[in-house]
PDB file of N, CA and C in Angstrom:
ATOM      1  N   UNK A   1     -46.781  27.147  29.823  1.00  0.00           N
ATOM      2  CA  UNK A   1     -46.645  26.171  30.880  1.00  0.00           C
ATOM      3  C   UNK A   1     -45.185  25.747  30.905  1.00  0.00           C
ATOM      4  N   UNK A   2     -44.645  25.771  32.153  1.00  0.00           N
ATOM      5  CA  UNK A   2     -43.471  25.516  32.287  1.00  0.00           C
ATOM      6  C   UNK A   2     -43.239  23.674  32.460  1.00  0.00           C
ATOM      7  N   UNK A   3     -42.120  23.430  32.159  1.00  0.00           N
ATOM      8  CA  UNK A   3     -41.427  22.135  32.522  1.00  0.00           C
ATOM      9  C   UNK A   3     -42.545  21.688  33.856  1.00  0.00           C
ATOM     10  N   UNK A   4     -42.235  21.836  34.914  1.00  0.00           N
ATOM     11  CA  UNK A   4     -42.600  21.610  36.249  1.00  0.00           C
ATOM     12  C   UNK A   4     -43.915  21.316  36.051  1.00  0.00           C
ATOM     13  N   UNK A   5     -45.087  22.627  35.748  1.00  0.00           N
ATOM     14  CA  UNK A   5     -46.043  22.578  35.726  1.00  0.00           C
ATOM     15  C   UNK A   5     -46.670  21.104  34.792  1.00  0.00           C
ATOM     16  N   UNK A   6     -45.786  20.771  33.331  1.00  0.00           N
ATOM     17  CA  UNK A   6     -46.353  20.235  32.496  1.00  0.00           C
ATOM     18  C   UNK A   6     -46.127  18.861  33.232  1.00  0.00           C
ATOM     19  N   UNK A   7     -44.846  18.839  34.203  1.00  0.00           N
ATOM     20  CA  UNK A   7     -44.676  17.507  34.991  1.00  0.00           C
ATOM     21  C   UNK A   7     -46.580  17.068  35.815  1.00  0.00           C
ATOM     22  N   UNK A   8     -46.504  18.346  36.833  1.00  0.00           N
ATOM     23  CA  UNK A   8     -47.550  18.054  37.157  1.00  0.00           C
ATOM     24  C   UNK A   8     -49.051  17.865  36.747  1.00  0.00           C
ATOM     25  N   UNK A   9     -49.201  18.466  35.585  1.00  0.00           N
ATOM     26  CA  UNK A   9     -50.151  17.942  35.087  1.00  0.00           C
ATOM     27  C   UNK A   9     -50.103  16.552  34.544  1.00  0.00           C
ATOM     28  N   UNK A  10     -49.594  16.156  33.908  1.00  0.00           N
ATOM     29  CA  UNK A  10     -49.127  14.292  33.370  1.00  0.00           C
ATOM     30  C   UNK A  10     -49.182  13.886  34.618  1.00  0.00           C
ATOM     31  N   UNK A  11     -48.697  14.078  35.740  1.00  0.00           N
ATOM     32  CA  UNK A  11     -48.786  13.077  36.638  1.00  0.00           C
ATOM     33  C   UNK A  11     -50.592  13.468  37.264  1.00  0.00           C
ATOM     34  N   UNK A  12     -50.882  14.376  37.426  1.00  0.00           N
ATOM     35  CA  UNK A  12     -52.641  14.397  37.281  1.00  0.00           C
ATOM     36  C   UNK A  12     -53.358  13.746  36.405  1.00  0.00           C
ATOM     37  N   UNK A  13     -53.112  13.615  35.330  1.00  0.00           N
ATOM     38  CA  UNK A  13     -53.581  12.664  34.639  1.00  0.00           C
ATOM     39  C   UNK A  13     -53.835  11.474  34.327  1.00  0.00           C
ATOM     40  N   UNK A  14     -52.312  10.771  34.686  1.00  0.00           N
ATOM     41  CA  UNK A  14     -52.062   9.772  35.123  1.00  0.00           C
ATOM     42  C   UNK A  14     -52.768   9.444  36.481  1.00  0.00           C
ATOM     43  N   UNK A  15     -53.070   9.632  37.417  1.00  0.00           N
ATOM     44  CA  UNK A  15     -53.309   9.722  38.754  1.00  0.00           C
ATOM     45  C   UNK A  15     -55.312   9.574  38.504  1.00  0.00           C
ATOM     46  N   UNK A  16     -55.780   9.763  37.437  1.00  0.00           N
ATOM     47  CA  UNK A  16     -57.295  10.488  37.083  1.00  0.00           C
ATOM     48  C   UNK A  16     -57.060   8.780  36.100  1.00  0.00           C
ATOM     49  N   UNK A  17     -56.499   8.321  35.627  1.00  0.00           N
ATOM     50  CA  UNK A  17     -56.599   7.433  34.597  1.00  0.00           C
ATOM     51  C   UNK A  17     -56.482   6.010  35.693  1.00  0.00           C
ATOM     52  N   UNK A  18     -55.439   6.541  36.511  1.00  0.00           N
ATOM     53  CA  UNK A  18     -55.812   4.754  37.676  1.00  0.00           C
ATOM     54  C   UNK A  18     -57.095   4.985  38.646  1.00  0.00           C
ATOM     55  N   UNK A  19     -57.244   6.072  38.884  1.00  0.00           N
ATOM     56  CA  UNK A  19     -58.432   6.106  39.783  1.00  0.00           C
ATOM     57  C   UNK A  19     -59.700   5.483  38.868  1.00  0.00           C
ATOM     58  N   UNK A  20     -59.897   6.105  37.797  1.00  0.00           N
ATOM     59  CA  UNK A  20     -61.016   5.684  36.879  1.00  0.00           C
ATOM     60  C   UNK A  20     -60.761   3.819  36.497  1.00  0.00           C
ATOM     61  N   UNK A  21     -59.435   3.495  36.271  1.00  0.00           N
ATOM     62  CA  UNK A  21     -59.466   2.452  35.921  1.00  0.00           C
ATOM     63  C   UNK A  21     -59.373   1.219  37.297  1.00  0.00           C
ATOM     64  N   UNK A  22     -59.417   1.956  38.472  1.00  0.00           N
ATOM     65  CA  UNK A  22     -59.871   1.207  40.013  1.00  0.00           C
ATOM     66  C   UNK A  22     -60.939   1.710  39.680  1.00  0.00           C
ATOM     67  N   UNK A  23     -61.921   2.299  39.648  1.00  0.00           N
ATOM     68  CA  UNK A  23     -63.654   2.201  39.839  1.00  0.00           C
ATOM     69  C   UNK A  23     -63.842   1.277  39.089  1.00  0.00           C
ATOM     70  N   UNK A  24     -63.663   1.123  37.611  1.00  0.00           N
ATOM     71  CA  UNK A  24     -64.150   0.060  37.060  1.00  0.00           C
ATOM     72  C   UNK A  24     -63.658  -1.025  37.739  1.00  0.00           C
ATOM     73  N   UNK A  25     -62.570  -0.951  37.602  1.00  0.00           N
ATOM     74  CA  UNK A  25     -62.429  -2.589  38.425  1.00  0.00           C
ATOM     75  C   UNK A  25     -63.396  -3.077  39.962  1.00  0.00           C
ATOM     76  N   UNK A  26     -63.408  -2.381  40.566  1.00  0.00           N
ATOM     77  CA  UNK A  26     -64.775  -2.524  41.677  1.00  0.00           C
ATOM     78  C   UNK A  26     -65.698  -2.414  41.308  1.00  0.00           C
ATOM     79  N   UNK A  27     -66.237  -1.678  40.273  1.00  0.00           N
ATOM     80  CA  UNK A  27     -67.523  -1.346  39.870  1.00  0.00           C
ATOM     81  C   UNK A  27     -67.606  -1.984  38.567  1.00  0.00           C
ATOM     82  N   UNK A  28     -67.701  -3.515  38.443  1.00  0.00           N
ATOM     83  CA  UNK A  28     -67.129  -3.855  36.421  1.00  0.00           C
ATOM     84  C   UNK A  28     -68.797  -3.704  36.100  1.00  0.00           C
ATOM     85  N   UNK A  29     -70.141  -3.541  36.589  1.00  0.00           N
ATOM     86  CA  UNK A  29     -70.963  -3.415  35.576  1.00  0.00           C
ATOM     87  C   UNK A  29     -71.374  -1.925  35.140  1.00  0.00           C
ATOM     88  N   UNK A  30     -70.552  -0.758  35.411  1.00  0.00           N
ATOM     89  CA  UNK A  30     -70.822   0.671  35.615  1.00  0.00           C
ATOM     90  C   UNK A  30     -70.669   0.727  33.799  1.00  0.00           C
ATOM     91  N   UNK A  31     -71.588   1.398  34.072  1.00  0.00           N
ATOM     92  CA  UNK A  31     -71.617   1.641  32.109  1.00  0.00           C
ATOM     93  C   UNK A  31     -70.883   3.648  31.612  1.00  0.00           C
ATOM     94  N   UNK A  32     -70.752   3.468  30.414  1.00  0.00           N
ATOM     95  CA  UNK A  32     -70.054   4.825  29.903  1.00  0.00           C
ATOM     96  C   UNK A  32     -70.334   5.596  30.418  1.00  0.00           C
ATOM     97  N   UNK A  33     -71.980   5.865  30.117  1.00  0.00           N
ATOM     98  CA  UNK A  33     -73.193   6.560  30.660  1.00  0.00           C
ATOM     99  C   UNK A  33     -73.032   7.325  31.933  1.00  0.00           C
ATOM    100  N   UNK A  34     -72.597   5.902  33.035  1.00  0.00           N
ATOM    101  CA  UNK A  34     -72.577   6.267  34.221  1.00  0.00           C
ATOM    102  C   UNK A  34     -71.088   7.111  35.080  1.00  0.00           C
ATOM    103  N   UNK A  35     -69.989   6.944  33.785  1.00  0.00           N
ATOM    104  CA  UNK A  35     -68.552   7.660  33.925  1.00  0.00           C
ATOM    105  C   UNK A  35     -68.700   8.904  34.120  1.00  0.00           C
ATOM    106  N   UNK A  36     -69.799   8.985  32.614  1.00  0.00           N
ATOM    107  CA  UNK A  36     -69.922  10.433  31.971  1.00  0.00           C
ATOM    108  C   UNK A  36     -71.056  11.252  32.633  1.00  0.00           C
ATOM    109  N   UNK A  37     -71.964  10.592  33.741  1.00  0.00           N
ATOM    110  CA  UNK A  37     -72.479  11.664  34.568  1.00  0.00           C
ATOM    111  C   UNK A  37     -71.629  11.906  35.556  1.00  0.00           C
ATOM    112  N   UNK A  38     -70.747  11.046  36.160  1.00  0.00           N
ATOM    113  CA  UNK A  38     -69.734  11.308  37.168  1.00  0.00           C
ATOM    114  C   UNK A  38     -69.459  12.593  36.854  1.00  0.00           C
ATOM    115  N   UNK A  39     -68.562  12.482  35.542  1.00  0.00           N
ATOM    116  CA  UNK A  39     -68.050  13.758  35.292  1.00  0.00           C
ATOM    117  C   UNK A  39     -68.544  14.795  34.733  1.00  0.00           C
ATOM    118  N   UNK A  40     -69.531  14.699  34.848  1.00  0.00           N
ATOM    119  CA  UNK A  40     -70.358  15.456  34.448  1.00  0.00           C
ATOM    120  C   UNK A  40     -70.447  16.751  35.770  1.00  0.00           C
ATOM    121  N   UNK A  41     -70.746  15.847  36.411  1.00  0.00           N
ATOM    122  CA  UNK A  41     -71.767  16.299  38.304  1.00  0.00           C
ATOM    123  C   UNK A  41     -69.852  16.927  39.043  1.00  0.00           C
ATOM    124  N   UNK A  42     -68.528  16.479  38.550  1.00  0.00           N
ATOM    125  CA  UNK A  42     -67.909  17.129  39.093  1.00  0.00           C
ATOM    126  C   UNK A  42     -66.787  17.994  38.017  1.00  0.00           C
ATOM    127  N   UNK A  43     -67.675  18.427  37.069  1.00  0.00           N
ATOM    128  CA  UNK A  43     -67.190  19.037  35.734  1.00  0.00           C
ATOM    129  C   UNK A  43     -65.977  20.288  36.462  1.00  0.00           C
ATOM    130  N   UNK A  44     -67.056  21.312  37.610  1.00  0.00           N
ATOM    131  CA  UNK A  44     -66.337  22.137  37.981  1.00  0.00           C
ATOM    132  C   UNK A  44     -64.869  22.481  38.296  1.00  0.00           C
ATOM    133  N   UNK A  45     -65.076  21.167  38.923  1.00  0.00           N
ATOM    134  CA  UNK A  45     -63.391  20.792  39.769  1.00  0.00           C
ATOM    135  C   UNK A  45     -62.641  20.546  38.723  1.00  0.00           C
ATOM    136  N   UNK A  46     -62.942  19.550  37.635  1.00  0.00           N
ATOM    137  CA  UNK A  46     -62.229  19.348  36.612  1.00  0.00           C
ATOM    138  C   UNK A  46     -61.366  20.316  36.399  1.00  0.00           C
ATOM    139  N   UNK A  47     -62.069  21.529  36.018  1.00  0.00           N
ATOM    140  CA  UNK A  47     -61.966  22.902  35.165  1.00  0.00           C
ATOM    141  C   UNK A  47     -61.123  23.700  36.157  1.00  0.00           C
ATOM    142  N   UNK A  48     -61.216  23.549  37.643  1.00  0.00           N
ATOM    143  CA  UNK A  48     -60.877  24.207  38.207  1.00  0.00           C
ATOM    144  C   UNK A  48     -59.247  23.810  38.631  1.00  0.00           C
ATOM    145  N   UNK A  49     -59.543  22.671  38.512  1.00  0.00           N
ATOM    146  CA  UNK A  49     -57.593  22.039  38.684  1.00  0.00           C
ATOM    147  C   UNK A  49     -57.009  21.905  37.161  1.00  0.00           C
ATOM    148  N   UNK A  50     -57.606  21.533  36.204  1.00  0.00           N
ATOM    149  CA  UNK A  50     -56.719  21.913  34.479  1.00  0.00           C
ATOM    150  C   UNK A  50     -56.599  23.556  34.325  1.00  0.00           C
ATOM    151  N   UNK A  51     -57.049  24.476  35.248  1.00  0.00           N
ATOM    152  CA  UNK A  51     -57.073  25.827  35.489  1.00  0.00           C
ATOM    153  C   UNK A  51     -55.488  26.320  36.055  1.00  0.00           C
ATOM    154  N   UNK A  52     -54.928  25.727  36.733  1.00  0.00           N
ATOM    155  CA  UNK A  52     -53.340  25.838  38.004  1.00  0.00           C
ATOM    156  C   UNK A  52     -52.405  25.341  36.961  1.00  0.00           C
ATOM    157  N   UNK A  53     -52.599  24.721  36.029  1.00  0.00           N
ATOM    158  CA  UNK A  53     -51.508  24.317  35.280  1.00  0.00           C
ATOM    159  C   UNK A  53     -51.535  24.942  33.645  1.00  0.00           C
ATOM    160  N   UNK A  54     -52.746  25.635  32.845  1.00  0.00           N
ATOM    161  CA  UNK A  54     -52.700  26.131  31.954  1.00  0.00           C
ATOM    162  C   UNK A  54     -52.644  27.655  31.571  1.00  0.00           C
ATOM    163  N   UNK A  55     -52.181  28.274  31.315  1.00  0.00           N
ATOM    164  CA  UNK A  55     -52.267  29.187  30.563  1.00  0.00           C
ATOM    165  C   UNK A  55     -53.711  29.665  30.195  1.00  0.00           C
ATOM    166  N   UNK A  56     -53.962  31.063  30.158  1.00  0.00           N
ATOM    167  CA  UNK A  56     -55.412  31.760  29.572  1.00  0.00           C
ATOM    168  C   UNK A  56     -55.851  31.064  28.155  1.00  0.00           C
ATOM    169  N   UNK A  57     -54.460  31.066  27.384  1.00  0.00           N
ATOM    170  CA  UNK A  57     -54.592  30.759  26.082  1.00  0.00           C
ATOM    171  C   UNK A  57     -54.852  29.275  25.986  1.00  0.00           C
ATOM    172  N   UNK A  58     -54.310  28.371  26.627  1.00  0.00           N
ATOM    173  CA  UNK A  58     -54.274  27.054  26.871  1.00  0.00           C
ATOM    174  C   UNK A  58     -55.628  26.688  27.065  1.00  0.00           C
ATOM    175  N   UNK A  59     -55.862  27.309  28.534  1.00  0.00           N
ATOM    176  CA  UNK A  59     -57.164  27.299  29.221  1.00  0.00           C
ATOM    177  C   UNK A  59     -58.382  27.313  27.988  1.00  0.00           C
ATOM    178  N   UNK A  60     -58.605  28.353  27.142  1.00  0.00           N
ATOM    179  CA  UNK A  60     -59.326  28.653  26.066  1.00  0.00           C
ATOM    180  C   UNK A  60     -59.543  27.549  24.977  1.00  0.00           C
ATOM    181  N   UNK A  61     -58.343  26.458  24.841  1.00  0.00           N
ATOM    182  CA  UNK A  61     -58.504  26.111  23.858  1.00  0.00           C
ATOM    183  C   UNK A  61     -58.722  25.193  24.358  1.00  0.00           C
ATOM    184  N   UNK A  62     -58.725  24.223  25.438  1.00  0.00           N
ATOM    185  CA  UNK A  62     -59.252  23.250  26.588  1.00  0.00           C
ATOM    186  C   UNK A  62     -60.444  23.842  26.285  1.00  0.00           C
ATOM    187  N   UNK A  63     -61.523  24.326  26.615  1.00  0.00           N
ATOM    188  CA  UNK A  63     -62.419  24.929  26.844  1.00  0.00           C
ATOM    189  C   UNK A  63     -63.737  24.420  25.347  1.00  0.00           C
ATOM    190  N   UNK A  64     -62.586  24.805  24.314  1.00  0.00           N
ATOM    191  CA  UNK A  64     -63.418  24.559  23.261  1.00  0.00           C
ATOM    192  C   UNK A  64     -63.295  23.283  22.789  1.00  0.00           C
ATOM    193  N   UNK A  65     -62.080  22.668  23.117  1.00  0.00           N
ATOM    194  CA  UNK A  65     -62.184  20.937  22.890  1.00  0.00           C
ATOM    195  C   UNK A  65     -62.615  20.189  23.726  1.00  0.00           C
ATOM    196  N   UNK A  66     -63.357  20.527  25.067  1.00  0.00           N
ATOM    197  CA  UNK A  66     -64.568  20.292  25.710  1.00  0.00           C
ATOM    198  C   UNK A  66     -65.637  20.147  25.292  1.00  0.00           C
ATOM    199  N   UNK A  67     -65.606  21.262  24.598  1.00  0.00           N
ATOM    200  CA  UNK A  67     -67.596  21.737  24.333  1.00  0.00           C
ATOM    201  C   UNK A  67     -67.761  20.841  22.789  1.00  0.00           C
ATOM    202  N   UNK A  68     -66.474  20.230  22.248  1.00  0.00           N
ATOM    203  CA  UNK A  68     -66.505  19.712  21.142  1.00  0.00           C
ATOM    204  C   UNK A  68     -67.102  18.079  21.198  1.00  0.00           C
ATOM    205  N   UNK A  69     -66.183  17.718  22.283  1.00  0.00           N
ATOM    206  CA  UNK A  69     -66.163  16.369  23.029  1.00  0.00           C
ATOM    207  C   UNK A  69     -67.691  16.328  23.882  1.00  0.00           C
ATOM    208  N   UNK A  70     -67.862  17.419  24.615  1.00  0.00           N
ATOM    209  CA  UNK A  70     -69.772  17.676  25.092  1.00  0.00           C
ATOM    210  C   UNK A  70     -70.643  17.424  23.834  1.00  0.00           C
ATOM    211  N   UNK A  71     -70.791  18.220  22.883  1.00  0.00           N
ATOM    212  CA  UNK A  71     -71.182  17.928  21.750  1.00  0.00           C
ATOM    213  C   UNK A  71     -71.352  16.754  20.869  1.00  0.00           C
ATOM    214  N   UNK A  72     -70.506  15.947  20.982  1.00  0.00           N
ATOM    215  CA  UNK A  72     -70.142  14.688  20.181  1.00  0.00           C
ATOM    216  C   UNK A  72     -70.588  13.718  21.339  1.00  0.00           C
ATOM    217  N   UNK A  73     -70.180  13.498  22.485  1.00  0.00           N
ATOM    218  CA  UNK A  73     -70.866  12.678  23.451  1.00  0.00           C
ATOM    219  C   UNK A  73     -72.532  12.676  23.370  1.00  0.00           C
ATOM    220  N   UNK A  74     -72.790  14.325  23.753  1.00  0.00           N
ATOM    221  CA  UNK A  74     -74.400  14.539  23.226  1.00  0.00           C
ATOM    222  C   UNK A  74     -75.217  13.848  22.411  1.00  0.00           C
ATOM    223  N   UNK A  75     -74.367  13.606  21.554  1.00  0.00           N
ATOM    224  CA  UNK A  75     -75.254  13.003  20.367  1.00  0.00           C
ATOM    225  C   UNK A  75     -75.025  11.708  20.620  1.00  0.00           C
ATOM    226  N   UNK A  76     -74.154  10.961  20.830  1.00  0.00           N
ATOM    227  CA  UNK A  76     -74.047   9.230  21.146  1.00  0.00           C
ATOM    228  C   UNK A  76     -74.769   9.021  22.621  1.00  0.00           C
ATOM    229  N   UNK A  77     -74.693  10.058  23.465  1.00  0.00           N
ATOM    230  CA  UNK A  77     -75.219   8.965  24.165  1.00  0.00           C
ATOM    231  C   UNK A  77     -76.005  10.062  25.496  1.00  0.00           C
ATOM    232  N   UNK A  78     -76.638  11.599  24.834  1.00  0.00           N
ATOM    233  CA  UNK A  78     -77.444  11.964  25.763  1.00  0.00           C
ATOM    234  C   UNK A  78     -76.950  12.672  26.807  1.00  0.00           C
ATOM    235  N   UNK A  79     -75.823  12.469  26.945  1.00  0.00           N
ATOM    236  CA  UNK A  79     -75.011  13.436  28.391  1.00  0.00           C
ATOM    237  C   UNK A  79     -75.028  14.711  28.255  1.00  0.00           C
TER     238      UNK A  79
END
């Protein structure tokens, strides 16, 4: 990942961190639960835009610190 690219991803991120932190603020009784089916139900897209900015190899290892974080959520709280 180049300079540029790594720009644009941080600023995606950033951009994913105020949006989430405006829902809560409109939405203050929305529980974890209800974040984590959000993203759940638009997992695809997720994957499909951290896809334009990573690398195969990158991509891969995203992939498995997903299924780690799926896993560990799983167990706290059912998602």
């Amino acid at each position: 990942m180049d300079t540029h690219d790594a720009e644009k991803l941080q600023s995606a991120l950033v951009d994913a961190r105020e949006k989430l932190a405006e829902y809560r603020r409109t939405h203050p009784n929305v529980s974890t639960a209800d974040i984590l089916a959000m993203v759940k139900t638009h997992r695809d897209e997720i994957r499909q835009r951290v896809s334009n900015f990573l690398s195969p190899d990158q991509l891969t290892k995203w992939t498995a610190e997903m299924a780690k974080a799926k896993e560990f959520l799983g167990q706290k709280l059912d998602a």
